[in-house]
N, C-alpha and C. Protein backbone atom coordinates (compact mmCIF):
# COMPACT_ATOMS: atom_id res chain seq x y z
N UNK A 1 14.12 6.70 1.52
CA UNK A 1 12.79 7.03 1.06
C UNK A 1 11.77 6.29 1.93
N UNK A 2 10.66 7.51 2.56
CA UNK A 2 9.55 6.51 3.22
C UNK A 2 8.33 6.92 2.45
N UNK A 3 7.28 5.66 2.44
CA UNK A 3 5.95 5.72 1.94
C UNK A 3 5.43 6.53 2.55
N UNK A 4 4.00 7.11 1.98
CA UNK A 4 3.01 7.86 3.13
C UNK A 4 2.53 6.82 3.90
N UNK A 5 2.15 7.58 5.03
CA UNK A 5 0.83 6.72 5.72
C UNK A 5 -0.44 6.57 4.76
N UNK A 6 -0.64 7.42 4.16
CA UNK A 6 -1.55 7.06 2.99
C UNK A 6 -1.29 5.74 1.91
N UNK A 7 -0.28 6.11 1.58
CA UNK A 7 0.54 4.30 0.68
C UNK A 7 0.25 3.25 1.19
N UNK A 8 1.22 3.23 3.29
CA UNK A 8 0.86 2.23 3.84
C UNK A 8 -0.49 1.68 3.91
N UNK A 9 -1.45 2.42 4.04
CA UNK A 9 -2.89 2.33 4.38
C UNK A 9 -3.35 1.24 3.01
N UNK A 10 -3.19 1.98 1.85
CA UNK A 10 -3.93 1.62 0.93
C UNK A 10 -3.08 0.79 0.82
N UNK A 11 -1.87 -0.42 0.92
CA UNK A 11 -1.57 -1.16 0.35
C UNK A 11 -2.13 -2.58 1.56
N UNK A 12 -2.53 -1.76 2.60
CA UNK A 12 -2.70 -2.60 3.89
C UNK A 12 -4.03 -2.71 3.85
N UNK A 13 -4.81 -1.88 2.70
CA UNK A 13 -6.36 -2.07 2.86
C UNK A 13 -6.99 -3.16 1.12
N UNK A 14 -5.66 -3.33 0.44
CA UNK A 14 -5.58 -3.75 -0.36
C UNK A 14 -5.26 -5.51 0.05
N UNK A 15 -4.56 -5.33 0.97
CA UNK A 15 -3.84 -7.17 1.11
C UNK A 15 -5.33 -7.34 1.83
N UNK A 16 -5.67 -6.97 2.68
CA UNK A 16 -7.08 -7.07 3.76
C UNK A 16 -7.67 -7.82 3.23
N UNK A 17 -8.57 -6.80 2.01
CA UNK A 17 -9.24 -7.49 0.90
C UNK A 17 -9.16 -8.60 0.22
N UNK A 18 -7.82 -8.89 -0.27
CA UNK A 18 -7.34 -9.60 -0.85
C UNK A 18 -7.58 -10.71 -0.39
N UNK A 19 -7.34 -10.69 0.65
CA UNK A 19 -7.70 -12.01 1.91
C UNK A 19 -8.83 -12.74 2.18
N UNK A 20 -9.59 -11.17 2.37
CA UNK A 20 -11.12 -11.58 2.40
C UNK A 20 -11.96 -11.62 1.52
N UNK A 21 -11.63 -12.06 0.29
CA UNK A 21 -12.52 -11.78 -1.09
C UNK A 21 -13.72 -12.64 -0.50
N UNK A 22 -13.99 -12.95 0.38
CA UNK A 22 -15.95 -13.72 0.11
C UNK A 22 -16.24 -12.55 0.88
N UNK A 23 -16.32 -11.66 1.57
CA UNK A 23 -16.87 -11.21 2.75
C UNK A 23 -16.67 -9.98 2.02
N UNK A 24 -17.41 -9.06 3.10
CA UNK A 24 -17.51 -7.40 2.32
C UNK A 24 -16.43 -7.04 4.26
N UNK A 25 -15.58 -6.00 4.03
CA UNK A 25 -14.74 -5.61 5.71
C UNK A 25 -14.82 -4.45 5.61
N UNK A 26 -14.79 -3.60 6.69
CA UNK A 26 -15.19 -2.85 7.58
C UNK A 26 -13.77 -1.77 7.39
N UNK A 27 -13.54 -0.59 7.67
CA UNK A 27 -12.12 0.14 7.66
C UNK A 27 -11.74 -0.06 9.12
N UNK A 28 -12.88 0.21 10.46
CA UNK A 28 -12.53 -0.44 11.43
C UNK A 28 -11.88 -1.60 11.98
N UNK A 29 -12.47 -2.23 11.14
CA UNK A 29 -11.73 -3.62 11.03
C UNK A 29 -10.42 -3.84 10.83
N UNK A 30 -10.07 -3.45 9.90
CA UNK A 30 -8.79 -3.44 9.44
C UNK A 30 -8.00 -2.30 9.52
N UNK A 31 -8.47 -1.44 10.68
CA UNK A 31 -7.01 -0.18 11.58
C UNK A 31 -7.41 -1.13 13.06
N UNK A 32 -8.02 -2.28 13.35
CA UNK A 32 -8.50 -3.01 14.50
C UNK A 32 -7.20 -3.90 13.96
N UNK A 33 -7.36 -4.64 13.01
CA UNK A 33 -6.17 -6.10 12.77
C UNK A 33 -4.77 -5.28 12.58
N UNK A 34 -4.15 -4.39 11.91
CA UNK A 34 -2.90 -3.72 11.69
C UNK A 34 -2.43 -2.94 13.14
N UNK A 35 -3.10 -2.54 14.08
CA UNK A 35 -3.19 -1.48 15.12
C UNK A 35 -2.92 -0.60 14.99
N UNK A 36 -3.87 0.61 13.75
CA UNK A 36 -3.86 1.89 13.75
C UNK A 36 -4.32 2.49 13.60
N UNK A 37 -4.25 3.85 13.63
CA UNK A 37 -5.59 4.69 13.59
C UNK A 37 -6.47 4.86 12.57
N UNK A 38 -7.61 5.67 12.46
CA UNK A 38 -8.43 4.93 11.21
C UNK A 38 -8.28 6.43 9.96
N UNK A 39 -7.43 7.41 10.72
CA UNK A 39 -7.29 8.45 9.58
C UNK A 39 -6.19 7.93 8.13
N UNK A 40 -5.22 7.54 7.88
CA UNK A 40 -4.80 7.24 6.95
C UNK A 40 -5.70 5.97 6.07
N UNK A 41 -6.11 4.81 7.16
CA UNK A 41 -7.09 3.89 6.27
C UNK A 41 -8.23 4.81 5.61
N UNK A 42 -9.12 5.62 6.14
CA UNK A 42 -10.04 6.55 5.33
C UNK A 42 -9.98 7.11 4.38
N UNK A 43 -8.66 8.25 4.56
CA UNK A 43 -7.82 8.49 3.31
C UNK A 43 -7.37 7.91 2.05
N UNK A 44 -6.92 6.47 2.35
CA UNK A 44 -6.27 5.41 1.51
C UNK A 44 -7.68 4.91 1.06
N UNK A 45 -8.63 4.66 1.86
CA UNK A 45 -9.84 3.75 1.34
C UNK A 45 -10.49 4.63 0.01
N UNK A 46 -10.92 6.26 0.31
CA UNK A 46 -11.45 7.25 -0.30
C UNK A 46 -10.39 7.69 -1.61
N UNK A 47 -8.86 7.28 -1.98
CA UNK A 47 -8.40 7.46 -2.91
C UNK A 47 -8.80 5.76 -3.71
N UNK A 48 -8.65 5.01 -2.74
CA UNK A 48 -8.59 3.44 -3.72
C UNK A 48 -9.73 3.51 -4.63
N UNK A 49 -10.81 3.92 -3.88
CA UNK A 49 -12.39 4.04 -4.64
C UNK A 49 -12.44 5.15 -5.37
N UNK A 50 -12.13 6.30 -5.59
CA UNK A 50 -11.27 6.89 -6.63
C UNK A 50 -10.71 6.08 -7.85
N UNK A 51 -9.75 6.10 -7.10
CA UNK A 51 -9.41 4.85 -8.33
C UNK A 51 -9.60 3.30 -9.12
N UNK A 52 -10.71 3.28 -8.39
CA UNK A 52 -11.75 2.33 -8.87
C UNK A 52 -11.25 0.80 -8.43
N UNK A 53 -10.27 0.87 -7.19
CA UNK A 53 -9.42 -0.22 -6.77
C UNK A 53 -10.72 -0.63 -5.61
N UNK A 54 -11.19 -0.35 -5.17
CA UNK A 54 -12.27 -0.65 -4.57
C UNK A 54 -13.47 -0.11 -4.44
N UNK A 55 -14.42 -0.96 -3.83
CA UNK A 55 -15.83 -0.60 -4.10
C UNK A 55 -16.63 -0.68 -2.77
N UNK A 56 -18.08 -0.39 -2.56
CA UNK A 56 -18.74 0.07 -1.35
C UNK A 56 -19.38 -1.18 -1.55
N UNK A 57 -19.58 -2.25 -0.43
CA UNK A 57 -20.69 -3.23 -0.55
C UNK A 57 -21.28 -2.98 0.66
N UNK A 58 -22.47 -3.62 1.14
CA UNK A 58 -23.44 -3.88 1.94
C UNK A 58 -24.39 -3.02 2.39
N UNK A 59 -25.53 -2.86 2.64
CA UNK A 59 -26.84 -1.99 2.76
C UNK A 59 -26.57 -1.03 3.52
N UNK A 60 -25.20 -1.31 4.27
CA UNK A 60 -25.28 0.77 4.92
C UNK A 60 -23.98 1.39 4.06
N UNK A 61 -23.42 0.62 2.98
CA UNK A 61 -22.60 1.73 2.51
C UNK A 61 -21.20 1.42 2.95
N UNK A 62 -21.05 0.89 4.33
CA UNK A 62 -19.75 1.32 5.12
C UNK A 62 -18.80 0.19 4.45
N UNK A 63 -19.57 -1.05 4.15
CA UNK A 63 -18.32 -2.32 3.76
C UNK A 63 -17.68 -1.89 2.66
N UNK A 64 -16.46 -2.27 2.51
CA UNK A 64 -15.95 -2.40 0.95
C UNK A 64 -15.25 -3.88 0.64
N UNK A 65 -15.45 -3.94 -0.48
CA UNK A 65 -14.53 -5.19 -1.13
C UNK A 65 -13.59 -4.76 -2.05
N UNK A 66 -12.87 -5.39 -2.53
CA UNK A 66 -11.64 -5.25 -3.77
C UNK A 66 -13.13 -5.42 -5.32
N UNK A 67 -12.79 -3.95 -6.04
CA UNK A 67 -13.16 -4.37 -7.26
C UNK A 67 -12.58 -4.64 -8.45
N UNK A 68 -11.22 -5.18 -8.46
CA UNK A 68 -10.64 -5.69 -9.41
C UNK A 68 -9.79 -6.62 -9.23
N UNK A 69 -9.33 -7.71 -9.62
CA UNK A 69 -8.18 -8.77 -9.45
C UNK A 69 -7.18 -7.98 -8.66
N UNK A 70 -6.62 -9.05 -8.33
CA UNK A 70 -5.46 -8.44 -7.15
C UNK A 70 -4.31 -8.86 -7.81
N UNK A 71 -3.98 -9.50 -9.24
CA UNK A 71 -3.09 -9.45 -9.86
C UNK A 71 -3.73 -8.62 -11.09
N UNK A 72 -4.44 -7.75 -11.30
CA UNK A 72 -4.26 -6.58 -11.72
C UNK A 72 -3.97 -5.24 -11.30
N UNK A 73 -3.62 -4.99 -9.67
CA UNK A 73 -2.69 -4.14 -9.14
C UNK A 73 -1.58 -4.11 -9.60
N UNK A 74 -0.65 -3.30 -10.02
CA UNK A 74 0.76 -3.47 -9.95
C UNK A 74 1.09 -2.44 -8.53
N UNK A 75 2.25 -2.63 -7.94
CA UNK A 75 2.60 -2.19 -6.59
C UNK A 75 2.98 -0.97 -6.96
N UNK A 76 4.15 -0.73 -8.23
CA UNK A 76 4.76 0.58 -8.76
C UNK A 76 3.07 1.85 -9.12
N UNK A 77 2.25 0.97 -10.34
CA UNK A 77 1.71 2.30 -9.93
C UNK A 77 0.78 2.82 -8.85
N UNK A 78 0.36 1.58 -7.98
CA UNK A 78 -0.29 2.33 -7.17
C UNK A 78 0.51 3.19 -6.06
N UNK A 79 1.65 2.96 -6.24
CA UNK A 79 2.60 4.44 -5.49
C UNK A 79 2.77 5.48 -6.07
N UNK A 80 2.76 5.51 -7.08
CA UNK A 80 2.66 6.32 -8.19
C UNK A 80 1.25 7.44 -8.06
N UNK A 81 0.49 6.50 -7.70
CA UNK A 81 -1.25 7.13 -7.63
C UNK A 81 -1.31 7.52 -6.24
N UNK A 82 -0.99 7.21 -5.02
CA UNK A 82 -1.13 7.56 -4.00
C UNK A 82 0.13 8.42 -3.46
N UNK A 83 1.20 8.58 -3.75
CA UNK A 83 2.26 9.54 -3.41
C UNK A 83 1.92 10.63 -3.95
N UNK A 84 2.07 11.48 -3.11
CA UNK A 84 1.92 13.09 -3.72
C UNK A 84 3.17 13.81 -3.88
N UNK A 85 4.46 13.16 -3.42
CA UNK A 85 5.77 13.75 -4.23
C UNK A 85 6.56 12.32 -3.77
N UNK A 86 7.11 12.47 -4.69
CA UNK A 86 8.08 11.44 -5.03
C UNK A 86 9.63 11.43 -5.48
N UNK A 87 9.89 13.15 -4.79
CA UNK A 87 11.20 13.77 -4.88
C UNK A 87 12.20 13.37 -4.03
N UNK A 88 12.69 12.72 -4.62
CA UNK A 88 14.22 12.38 -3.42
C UNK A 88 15.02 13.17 -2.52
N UNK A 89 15.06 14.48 -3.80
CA UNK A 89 15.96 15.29 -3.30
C UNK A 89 15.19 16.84 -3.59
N UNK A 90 16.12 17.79 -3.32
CA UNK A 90 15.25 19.37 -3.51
C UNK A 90 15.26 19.66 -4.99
N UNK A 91 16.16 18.91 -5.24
CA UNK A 91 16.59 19.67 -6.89
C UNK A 91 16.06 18.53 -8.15
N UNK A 92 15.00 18.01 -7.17
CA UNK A 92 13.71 17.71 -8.17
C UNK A 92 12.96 18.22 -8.71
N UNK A 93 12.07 19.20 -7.62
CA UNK A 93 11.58 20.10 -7.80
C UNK A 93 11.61 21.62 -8.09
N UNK A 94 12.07 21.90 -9.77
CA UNK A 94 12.29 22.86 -10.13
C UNK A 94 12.09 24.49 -9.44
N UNK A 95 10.75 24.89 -8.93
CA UNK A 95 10.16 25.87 -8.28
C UNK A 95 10.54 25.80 -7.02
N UNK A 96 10.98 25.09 -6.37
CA UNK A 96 11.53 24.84 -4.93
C UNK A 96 12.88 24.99 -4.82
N UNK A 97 13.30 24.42 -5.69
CA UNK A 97 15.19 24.56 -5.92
C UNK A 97 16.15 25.76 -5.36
N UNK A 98 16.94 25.16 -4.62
CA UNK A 98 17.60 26.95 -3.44
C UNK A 98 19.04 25.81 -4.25
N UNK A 99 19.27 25.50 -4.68
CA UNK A 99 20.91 24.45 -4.09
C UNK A 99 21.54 25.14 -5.54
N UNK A 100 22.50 25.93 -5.27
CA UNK A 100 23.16 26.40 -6.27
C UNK A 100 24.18 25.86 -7.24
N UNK A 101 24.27 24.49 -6.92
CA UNK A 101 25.30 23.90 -7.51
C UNK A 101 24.81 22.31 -8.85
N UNK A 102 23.12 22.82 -8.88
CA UNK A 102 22.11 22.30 -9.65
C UNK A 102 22.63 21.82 -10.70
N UNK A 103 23.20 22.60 -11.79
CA UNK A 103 23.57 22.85 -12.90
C UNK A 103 24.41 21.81 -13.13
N UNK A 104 25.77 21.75 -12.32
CA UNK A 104 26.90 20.87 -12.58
C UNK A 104 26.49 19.33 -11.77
N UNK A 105 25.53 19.50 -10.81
CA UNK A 105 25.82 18.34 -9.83
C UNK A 105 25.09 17.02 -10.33
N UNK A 106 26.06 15.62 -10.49
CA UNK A 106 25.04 15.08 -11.11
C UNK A 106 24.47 14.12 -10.17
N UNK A 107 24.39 14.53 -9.08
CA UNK A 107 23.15 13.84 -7.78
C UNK A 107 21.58 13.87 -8.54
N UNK A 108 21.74 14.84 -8.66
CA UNK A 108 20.01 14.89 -9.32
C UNK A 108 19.71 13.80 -10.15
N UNK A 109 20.75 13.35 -11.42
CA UNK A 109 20.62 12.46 -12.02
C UNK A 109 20.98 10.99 -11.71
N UNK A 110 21.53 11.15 -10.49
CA UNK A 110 21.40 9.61 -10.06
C UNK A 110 20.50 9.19 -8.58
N UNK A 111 19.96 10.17 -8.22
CA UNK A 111 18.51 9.80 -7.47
C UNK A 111 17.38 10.00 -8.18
N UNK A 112 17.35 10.36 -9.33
CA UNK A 112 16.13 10.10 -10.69
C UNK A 112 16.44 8.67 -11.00
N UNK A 113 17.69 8.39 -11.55
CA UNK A 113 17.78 7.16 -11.66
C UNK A 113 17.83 6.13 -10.78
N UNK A 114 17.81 5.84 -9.55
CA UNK A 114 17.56 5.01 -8.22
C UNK A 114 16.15 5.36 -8.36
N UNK A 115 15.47 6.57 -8.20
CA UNK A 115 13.71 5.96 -8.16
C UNK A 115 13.01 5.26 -9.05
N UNK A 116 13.66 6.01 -10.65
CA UNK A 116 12.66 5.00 -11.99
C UNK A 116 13.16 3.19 -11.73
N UNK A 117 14.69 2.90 -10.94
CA UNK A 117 14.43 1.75 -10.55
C UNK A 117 13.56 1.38 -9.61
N UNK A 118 13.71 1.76 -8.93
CA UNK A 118 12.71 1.08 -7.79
C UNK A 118 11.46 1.36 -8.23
N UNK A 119 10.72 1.88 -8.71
CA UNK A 119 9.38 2.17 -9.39
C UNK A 119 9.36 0.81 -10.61
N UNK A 120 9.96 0.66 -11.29
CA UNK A 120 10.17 -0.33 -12.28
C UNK A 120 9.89 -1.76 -11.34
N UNK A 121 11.29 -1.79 -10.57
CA UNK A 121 11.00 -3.15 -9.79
C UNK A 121 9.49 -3.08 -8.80
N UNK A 122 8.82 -2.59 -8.32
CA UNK A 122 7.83 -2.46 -8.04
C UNK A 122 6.53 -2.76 -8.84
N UNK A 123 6.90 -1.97 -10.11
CA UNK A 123 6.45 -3.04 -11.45
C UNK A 123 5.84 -4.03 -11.77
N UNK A 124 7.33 -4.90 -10.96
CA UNK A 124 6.88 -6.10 -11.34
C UNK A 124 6.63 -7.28 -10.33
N UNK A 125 5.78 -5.86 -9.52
CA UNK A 125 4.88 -7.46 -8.55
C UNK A 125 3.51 -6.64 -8.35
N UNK A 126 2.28 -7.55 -8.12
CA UNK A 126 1.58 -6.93 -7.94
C UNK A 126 0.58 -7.16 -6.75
N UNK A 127 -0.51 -7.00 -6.14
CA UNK A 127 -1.18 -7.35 -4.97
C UNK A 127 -1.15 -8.61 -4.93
N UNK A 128 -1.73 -9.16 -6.06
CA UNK A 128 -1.62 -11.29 -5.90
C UNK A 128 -0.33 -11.42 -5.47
N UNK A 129 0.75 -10.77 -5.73
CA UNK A 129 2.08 -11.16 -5.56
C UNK A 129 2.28 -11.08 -3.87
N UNK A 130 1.59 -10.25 -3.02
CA UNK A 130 1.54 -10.12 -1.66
C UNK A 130 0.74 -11.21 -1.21
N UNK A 131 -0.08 -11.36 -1.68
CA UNK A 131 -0.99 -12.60 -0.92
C UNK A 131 -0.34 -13.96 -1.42
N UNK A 132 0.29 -14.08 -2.09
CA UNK A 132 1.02 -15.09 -2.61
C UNK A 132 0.46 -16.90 -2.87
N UNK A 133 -0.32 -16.63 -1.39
CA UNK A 133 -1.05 -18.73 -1.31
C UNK A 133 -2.03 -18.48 -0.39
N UNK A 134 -2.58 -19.74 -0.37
CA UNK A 134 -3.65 -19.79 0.66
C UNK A 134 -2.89 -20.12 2.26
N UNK A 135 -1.83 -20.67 1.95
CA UNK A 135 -1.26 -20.28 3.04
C UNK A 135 -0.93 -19.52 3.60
N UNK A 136 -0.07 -18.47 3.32
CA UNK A 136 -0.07 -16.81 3.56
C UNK A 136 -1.37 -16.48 3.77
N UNK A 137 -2.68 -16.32 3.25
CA UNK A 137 -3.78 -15.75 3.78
C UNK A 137 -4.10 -16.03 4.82
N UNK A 138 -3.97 -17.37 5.44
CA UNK A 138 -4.28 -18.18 6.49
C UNK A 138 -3.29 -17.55 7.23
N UNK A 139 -1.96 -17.82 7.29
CA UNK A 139 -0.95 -16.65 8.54
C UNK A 139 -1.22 -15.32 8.60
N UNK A 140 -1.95 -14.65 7.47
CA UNK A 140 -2.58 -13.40 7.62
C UNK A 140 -3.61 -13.06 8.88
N UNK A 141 -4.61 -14.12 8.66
CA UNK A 141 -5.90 -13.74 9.15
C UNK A 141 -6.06 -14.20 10.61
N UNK A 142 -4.49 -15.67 10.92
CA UNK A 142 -4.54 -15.87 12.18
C UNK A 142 -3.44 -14.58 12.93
N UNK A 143 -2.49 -13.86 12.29
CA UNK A 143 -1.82 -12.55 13.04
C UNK A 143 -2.92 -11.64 12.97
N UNK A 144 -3.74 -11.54 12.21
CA UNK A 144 -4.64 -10.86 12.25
C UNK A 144 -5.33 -10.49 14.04
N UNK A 145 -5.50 -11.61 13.79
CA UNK A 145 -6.63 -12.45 14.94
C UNK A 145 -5.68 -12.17 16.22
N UNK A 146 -4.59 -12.14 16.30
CA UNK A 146 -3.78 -12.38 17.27
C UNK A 146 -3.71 -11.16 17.69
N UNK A 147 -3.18 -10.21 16.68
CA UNK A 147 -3.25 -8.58 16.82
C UNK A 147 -4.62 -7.90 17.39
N UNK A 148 -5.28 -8.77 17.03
CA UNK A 148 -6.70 -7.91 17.68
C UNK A 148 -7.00 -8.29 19.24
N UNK A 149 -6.33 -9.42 19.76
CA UNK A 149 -6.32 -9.53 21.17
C UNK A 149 -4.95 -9.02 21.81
N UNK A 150 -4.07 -8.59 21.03
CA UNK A 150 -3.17 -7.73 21.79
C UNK A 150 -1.80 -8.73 21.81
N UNK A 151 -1.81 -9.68 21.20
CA UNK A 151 -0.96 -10.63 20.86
C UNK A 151 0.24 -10.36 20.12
N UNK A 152 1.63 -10.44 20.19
CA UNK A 152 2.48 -10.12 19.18
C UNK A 152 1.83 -11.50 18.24
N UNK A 153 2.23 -11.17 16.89
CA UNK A 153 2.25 -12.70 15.94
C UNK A 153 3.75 -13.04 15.44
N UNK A 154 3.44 -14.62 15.44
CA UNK A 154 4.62 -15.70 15.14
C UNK A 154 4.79 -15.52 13.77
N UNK A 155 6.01 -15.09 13.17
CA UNK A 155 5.70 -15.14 11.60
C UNK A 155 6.84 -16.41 11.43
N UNK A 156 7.74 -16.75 12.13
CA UNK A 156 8.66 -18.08 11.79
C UNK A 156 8.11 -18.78 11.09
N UNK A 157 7.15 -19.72 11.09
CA UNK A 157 6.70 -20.64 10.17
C UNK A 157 6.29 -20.39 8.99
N UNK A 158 6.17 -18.62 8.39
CA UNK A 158 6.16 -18.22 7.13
C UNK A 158 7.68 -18.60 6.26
N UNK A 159 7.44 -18.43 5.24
CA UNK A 159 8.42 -18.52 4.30
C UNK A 159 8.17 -18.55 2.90
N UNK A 160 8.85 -17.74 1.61
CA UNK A 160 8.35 -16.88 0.88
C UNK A 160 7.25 -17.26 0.17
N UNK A 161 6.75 -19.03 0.40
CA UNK A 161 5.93 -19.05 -0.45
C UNK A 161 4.23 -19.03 0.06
């Protein structure tokens, strides 16, 4: 199973924030620090504010900040909110279904059951859970920094906490 580029975006425009809670950032900014293009961040930015996960600050409109705690994200549903199918297999989707052996096969029922896990465990972490310390923000914002001059970044001296 892969995320959208839309998922990636919004979970990458979510830690951003997270990071930078004094400051209002830019979407440029942050497809500038990740190195990518700015169509999925737009996308991801224009569903988050939708969903009221973020908000527009500064006098032209363009900044945004996080408008809610970042341990009131949970990771599960905002995949949930930003995936537009979440079918493992064909014989998820009833109206689509060609596989004739539907009826008896019980694949269907155990890649239903592998996603409500992983959706569950997803659950139970939420954006604070990505930013984890002020240390992590700080290795954030210096790969950040590094990425924007074209730098690979050192993550060795991270570690989970």
């Amino acid at each position: 199973m892969r995320l959208s580029p839309r998922t990636e975006g919004a979970m990458r425009i979510l830690i951003f924030t997270g990071v930078h809670r004094d400051r209002e950032v830019r979407i440029r900014e942050i497809a500038d620090a990740y190195h990518m293009p700015l169509e999925p961040l737009e996308e991801a930015h224009s569903l988050l504010t939708e969903l009221g996960l973020i908000r527009p600050d500064g006098s032209d409109g363009e900044g945004l900040r996080l408008a809610v705690e970042p341990d009131e994200i949970r990771v599960g549903w905002l995949i949930r909110h930003t995936e537009d199918d979440l079918s493992l297999v064909e014989c998820f989707d009833r109206a689509e279904n060609t596989c004739p052996i539907t009826p008896a096969c019980m694949l269907r029922h155990i890649f239903h059951e592998a996603r409500s896990q992983f959706l569950r465990t997803l659950d139970g972490f939420t954006v604070a859970d990505c930013l984890a310390s002020p240390r992590r923000a700080h290795a954030f914002v210096h790969m950040w920094t590094k990425a924007s001059w074209g730098a690979s970044g050192d993550t060795d001296h991270l570690d989970a906490g």
